[in-house]
Protein backbone atom coordinates (compact mmCIF):
# COMPACT_ATOMS: atom_id res chain seq x y z
CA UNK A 1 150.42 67.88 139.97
CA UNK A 2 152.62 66.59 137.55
CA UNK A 3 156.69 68.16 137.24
CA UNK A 4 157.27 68.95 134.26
CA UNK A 5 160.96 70.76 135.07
CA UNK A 6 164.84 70.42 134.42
CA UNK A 7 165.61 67.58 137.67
CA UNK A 8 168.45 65.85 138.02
CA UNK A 9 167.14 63.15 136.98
CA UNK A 10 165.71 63.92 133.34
CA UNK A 11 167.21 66.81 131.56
CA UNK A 12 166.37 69.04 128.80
CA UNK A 13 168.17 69.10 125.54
CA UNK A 14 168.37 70.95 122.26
CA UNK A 15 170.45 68.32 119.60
CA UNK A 16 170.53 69.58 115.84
CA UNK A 17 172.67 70.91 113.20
CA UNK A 18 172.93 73.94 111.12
CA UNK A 19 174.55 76.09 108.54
CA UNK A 20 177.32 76.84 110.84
CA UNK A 21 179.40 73.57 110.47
CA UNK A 22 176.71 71.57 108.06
CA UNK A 23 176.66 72.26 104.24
CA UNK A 24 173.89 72.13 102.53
CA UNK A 25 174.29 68.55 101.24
CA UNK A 26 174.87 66.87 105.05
CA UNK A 27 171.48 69.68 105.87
CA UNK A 28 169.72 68.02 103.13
CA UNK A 29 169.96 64.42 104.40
CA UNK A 30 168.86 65.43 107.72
CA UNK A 31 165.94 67.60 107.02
CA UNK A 32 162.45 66.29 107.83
CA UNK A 33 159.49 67.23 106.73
CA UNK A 34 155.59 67.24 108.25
CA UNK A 35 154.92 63.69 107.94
CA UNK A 36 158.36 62.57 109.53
CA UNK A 37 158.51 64.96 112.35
CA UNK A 38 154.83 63.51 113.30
CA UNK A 39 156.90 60.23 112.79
CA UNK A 40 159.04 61.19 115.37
CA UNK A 41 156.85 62.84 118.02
CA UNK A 42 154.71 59.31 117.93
CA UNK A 43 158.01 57.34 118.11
CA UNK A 44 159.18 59.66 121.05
CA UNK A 45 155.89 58.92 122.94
CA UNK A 46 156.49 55.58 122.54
CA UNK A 47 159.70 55.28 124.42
CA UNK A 48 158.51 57.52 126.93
CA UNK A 49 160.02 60.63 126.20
CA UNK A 50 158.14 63.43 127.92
CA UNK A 51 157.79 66.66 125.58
CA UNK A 52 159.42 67.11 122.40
CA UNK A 53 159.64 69.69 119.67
CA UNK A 54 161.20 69.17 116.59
CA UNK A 55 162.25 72.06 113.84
CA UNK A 56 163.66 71.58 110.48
CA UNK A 57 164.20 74.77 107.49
CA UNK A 58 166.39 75.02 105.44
CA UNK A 59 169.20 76.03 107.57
CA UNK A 60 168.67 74.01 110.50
CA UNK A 61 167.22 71.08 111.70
CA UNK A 62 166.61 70.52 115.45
CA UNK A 63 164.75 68.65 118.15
CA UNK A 64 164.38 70.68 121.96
CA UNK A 65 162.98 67.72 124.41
CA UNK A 66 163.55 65.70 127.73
CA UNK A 67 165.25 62.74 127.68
CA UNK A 68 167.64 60.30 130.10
CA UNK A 69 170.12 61.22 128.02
CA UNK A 70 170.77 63.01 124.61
CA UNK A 71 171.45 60.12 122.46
CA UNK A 72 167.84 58.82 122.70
CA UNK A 73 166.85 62.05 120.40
CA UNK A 74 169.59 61.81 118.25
CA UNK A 75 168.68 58.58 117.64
CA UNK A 76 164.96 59.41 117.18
CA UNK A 77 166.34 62.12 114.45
CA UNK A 78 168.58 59.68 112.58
CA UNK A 79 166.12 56.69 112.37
CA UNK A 80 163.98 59.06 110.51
CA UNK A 81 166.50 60.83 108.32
CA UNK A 82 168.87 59.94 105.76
CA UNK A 83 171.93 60.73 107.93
CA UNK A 84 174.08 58.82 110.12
CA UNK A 85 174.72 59.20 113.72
CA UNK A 86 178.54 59.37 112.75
CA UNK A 87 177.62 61.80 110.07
CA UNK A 88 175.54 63.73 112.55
CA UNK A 89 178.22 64.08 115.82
CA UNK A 90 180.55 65.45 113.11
CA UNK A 91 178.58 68.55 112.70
CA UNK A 92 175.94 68.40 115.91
CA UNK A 93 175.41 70.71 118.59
CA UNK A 94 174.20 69.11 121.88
CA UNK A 95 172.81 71.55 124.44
CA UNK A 96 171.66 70.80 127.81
CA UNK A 97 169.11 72.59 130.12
CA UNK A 98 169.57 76.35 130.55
CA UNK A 99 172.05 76.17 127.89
CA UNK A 100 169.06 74.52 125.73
CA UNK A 101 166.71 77.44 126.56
CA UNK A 102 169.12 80.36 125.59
CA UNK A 103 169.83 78.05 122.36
CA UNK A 104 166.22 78.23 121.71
CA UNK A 105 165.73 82.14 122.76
CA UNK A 106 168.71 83.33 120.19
CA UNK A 107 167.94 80.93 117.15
CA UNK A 108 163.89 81.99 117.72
CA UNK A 109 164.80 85.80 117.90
CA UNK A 110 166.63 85.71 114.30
CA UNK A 111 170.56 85.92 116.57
CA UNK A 112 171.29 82.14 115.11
CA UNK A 113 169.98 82.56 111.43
CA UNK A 114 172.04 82.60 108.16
CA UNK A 115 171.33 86.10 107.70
CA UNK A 116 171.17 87.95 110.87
CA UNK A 117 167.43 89.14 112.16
CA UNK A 118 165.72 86.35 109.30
CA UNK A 119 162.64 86.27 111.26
CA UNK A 120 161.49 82.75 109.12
CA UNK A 121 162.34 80.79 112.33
CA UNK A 122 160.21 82.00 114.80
CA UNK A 123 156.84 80.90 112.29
CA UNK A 124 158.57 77.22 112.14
CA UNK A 125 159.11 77.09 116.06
CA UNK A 126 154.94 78.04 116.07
CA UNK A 127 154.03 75.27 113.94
CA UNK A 128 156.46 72.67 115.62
CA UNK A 129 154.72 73.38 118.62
CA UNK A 130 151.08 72.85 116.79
CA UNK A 131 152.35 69.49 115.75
CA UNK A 132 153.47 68.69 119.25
CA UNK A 133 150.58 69.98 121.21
CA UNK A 134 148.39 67.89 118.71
CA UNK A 135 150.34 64.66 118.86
CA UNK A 136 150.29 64.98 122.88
CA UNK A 137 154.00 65.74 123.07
CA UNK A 138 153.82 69.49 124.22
CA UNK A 139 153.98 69.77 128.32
CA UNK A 140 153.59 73.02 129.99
CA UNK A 141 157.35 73.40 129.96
CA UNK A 142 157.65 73.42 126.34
CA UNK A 143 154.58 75.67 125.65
CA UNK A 144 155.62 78.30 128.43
CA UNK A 145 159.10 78.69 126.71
CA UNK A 146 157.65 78.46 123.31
CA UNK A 147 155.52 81.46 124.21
CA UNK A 148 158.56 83.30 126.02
CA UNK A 149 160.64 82.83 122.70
CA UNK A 150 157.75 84.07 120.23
CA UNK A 151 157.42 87.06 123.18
CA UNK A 152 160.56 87.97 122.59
CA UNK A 153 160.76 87.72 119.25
CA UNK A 154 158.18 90.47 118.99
CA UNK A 155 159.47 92.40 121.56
CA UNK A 156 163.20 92.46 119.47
CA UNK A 157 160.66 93.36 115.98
CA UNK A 158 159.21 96.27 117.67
CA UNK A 159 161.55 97.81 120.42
CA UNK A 160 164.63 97.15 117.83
CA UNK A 161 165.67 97.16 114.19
CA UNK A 162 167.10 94.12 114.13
CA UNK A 163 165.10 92.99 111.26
CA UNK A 164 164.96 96.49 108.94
CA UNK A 165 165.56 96.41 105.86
CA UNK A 166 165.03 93.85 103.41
CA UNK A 167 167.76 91.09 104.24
CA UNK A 168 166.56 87.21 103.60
CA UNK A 169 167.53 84.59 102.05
CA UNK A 170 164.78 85.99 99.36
CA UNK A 171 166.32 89.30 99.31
CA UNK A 172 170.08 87.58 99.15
CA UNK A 173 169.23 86.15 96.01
CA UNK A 174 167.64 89.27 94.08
CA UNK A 175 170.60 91.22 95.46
CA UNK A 176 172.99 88.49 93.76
CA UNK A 177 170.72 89.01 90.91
CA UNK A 178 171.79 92.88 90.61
CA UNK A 179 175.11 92.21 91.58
CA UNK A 180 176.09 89.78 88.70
CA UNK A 181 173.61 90.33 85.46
CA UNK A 182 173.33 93.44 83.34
CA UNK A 183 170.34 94.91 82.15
CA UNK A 184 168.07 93.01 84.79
CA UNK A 185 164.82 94.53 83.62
CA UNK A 186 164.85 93.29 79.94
CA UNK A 187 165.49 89.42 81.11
CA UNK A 188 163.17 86.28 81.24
CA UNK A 189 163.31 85.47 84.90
CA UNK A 190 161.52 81.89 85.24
CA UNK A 191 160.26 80.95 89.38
CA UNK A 192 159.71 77.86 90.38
CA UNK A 193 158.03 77.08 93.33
CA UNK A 194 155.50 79.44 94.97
CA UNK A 195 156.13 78.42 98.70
CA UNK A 196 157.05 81.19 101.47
CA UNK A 197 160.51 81.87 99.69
CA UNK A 198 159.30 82.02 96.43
CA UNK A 199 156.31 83.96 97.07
CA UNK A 200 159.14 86.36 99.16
CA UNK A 201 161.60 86.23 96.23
CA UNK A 202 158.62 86.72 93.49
CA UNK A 203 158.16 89.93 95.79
CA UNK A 204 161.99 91.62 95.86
CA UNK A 205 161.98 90.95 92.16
CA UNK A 206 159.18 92.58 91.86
CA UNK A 207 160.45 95.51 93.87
CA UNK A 208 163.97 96.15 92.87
CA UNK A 209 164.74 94.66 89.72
CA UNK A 210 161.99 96.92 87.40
CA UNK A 211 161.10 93.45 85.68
CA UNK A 212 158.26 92.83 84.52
CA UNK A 213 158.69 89.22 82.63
CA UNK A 214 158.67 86.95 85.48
CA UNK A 215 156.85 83.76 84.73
CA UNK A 216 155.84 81.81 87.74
CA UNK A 217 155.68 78.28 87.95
CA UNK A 218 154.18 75.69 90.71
CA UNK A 219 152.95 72.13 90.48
CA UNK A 220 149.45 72.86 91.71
CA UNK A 221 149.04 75.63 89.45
CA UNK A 222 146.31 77.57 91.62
CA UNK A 223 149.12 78.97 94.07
CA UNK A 224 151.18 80.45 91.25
CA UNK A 225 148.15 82.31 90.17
CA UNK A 226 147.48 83.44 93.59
CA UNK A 227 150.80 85.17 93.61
CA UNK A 228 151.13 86.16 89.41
CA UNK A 229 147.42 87.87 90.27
CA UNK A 230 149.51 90.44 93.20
CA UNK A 231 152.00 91.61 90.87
CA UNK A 232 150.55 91.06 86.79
CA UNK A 233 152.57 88.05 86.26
CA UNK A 234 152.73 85.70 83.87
CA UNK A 235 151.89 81.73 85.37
CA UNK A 236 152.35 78.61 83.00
CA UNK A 237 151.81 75.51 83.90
CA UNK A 238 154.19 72.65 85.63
CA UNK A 239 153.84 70.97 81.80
CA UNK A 240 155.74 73.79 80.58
CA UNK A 241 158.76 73.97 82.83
CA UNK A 242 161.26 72.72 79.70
CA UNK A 243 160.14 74.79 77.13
CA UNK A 244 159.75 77.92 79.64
CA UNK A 245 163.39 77.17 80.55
CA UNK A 246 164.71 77.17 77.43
CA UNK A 247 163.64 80.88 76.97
CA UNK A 248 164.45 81.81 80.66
CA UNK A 249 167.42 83.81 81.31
CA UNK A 250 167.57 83.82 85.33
CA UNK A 251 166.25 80.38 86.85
CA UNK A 252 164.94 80.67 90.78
CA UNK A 253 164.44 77.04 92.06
CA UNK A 254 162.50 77.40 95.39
CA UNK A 255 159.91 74.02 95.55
CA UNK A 256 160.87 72.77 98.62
CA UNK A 257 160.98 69.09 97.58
CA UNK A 258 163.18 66.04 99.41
CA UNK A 259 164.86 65.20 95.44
CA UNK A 260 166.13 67.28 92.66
CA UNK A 261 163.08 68.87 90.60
CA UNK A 262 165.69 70.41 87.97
CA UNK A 263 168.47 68.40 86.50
CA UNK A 264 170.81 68.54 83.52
CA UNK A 265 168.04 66.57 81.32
CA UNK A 266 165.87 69.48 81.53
CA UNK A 267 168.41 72.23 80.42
CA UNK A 268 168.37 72.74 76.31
CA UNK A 269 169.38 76.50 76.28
CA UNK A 270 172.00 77.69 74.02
CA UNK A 271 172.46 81.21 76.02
CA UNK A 272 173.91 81.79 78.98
CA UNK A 273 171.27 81.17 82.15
CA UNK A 274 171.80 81.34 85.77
CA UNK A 275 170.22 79.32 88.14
CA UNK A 276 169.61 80.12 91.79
CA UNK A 277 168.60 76.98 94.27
CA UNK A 278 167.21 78.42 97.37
CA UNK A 279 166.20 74.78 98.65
CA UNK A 280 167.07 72.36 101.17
CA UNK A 281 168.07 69.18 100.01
CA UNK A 282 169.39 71.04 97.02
CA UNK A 283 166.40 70.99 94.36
CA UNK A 284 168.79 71.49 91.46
CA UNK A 285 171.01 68.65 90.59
CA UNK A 286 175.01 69.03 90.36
CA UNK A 287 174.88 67.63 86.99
CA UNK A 288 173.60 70.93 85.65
CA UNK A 289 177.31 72.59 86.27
CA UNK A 290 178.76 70.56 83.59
CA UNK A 291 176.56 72.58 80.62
CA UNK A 292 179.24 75.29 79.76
CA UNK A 293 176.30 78.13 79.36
CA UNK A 294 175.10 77.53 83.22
CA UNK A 295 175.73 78.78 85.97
CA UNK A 296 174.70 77.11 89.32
CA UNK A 297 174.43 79.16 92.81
CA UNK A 298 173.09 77.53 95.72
CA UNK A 299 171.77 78.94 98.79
CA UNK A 300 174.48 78.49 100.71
CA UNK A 301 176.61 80.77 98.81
CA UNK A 302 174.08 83.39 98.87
CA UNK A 303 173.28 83.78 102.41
CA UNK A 304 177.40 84.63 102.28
CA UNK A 305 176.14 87.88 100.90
CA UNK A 306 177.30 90.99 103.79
CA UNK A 307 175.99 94.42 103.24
CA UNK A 308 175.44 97.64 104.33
CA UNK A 309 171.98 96.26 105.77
CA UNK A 310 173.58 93.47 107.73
CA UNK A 311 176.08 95.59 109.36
CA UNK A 312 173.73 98.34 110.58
CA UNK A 313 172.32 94.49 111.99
CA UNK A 314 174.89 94.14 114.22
CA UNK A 315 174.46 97.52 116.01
CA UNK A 316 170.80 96.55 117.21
CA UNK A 317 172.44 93.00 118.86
CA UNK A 318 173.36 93.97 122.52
CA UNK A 319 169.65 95.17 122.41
CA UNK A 320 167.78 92.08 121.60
CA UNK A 321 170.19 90.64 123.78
CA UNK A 322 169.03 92.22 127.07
CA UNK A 323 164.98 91.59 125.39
CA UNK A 324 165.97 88.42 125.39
CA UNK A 325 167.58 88.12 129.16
CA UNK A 326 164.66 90.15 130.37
CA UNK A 327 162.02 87.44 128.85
CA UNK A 328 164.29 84.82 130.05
CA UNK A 329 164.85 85.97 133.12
CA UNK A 330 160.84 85.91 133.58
CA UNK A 331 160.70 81.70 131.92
CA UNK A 332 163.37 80.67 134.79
CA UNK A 333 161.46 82.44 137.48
CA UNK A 334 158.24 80.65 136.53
CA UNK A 335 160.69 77.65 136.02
CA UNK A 336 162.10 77.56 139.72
CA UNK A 337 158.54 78.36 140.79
CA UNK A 338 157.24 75.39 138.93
CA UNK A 339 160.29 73.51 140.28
CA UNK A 340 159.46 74.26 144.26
CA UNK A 341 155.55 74.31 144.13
CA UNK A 342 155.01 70.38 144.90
CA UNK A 343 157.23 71.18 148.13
CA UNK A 344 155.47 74.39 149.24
CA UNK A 345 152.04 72.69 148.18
CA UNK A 346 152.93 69.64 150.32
CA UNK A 347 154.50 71.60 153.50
CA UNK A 348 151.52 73.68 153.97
CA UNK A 349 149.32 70.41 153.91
CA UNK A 350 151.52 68.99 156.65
CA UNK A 351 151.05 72.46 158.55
CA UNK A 352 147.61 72.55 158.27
CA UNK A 353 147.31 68.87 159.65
CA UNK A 354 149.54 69.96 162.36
CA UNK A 355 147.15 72.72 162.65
CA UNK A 356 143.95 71.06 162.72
CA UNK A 357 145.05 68.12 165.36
CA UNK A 358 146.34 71.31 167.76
CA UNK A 359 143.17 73.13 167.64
CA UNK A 360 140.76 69.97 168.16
CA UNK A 361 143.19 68.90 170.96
CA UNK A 362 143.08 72.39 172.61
CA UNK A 363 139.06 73.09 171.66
CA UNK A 364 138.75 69.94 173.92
CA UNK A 365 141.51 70.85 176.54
CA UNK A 366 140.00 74.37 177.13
CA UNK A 367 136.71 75.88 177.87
CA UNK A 368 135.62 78.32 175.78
CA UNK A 369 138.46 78.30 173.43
CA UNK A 370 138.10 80.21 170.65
CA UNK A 371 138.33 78.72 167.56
CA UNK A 372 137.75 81.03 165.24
CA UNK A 373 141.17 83.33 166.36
CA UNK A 374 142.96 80.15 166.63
CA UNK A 375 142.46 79.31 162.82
CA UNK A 376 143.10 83.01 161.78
CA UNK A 377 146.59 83.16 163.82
CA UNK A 378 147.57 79.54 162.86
CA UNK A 379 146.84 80.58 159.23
CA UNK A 380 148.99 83.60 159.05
CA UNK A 381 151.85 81.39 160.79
CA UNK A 382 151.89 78.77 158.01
CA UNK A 383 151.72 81.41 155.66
CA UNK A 384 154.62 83.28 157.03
CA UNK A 385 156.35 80.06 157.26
CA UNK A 386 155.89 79.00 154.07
CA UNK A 387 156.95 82.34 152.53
CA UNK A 388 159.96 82.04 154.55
CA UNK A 389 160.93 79.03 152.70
CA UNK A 390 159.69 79.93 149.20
CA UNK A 391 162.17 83.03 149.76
CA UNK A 392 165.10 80.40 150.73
CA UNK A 393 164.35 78.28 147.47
CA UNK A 394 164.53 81.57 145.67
CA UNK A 395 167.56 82.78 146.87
CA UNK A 396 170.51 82.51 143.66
CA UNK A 397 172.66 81.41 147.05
CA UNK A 398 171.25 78.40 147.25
CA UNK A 399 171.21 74.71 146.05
CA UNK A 400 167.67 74.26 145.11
CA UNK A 401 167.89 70.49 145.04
CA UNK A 402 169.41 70.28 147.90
CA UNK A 403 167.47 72.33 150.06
CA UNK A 404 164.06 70.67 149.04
CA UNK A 405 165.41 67.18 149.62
CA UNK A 406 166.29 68.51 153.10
CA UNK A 407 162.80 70.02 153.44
CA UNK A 408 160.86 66.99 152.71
CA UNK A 409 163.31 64.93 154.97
CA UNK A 410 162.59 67.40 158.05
CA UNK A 411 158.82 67.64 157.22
CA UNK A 412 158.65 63.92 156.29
CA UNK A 413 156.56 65.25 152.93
CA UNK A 414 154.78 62.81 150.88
CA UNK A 415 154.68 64.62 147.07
CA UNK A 416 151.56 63.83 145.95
CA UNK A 417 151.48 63.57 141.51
CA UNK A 418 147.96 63.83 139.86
């Protein structure tokens, strides 16, 4: 049977950036999307790297893997981005082993996000691991903690209120809406882009602004009138998008795309019109500041947003804390487990050749020796025995490493790998 645990010879790592020290530009050139994270799992194959799992939203962009050493994914990440390793050690986190895991258990269970409790994360974590499991890059390390993350992620939904009421990035920018524009439900609000935070931000509108001219907007046309259909909405099509800003009043740009989809060129509006980019890379150009009657707010500045919601937040964090130790606690076990097993698996082989050679010997030696008994007692020996040490590896007291290197050296145990 194949290791697949954190040895001292090939450790796990979590390397990525995020909001925290990473604006929105630097997140932009470092964001991948489907077809360059499949880049990179084939790439990391290639070089030999043995499980990888690579995440990228708008607020973060990481890769969780085993490697020598960490520069081999950080070089896998900035081959395939527009970033530079220089760029990327200015703002990186590097995390190693169980510092790794609990880096994956907090930003999976909504403790990491932009806005505290933003469940988003825990879907992209799900399909990073689809893409990895179907390019061959997932090992049973990677799924097993993958599993104990979206665990307790559920767990911290239902046992806590971590996530109650309605605080996202979608909900950040219909808030900011209210905050900052009179008479909300008599504007034009134009969306566009109908991905999961438009179709989110379409929603809050919906809810709490009493508006009922949105117009939706989405290149393939069909998944604006998916959404329009939900809530009576008006949908026009991608053609349109000048003429349907020109009579807009609020602008929501939430498509998703690696380059600008609005820019200065496309602005002819003599009243005043806010625009709100909710995408990473920006989707709305920086030219469009310098028309007087605009006003530009990115994401970034949004997600700066603290309320009464957020705070109640913080109450419910010592909570999914211990969920999140308790789940852990569980992965590590099954970890150290995993870690030992090849030992245990091998020792008892030894003691059951020791124990097979004894009885023939003695079934020759003695007349009428029973054989039967013999095997029974010998059996609940090695059992006992191998218990014993099992218990030892266990122990928090001891070095694991150490202890199994001294095993197999006593034993003289051959590891056998499948």
């Amino acid at each position: 049977m194949r290791n697949y645990h954190i040895s001292k010879h090939n450790s796990f790592y979590a390397i990525g950036l995020s909001y925290k020290k990473a604006d929105a530009e630097v997140r932009g050139k470092f964001s991948l999307d489907v077809p360059a994270i499949d880049h990179i799992l084939g790439k990391a194959k290639e070089i030999g790297i043995d499980g990888l799992l690579a995440i990228s939203t708008c607020n973060r962009t990481e890769l969780y893997g085993f490697a020598q050493h960490p520069y081999q994914l950080i070089k896998l990440l900035c081959d395939q981005t527009n970033g530079t390793v220089e760029e990327f050690q200015e703002v990186a986190y590097v995390y190693k082993n169980h510092d790794a895991i609990s880096h994956m258990f907090k930003v999976g269970t909504g403790l990491d996000s932009q806005i505290l409790g933003d469940f988003e994360i825990i879907s992209q974590i799900k399909q990073g691991f689809y893409r990895s499991k179907k390019l061959e890059m997932a090992n049973p390390f990677l799924e097993r903690l993958c599993n104990a993350v979206i665990q307790a992620s559920k767990r911290i939904k239902n046992e806590t209120e971590l996530s109650s009421g309605a605080t996202s990035v979608a909900f950040a920018s219909v808030k900011y809406i209210l905050d900052n524009v009179d008479d909300i439900s008599n504007k034009n609000i134009l969306l566009f882009g109908t991905g999961k935070i438009g179709r989110n931000t379409c929603e809050n509108l919906v809810k709490h602004s009493d508006n009922s001219h949105i117009t939706l907007i989405n290149r393939t046309r069909e998944k604006a009138e998916d959404i329009a259909g939900k809530f009576q909405l008006t949908v026009k099509d991608y053609g349109d998008l000048q003429t349907e800003i020109r009579k807009a009043d609020i602008l929501v740009v939430a498509t998703g795309a690696q380059l600008p989809t609005v820019s200065k060129a496309l602005i002819y509006t003599k009243k005043p019109l806010l625009v709100l980019d909710l995408s990473v890379p920006k989707n709305v150009s920086d030219d469009v500041k310098e028309l007087d009657n605009v006003t530009l707010v990115h994401l970034d500045q949004l997600s700066q947003i603290t309320d009464e919601t957020l705070s109640k937040r913080k109450e419910y964090v010592p909570k999914a804390e211990a969920i999140i130790e308790r789940v852990k606690k569980d992965f590590l076990k099954w970890l150290e487990t995993r870690k030992f097993a090849p030992v245990i698996n091998a020792l008892k082989d030894k003691l059951n050749t020791m124990k097979t050679e004894e009885i023939d010997f003695q079934t020759k030696k003695i007349e009428g020796f029973d054989q039967i008994q013999a095997e029974i007692i010998s059996d609940r020996i090695i059992q006992k025995i191998t218990k014993q040490f099992a218990n030892h590896l266990k122990s928090n007291e001891v070095d694991t490493e150490d202890s199994l290197e001294l095993i197999q050296k006593v034993f003289q145990l051959e590891l056998h790998s499948k």
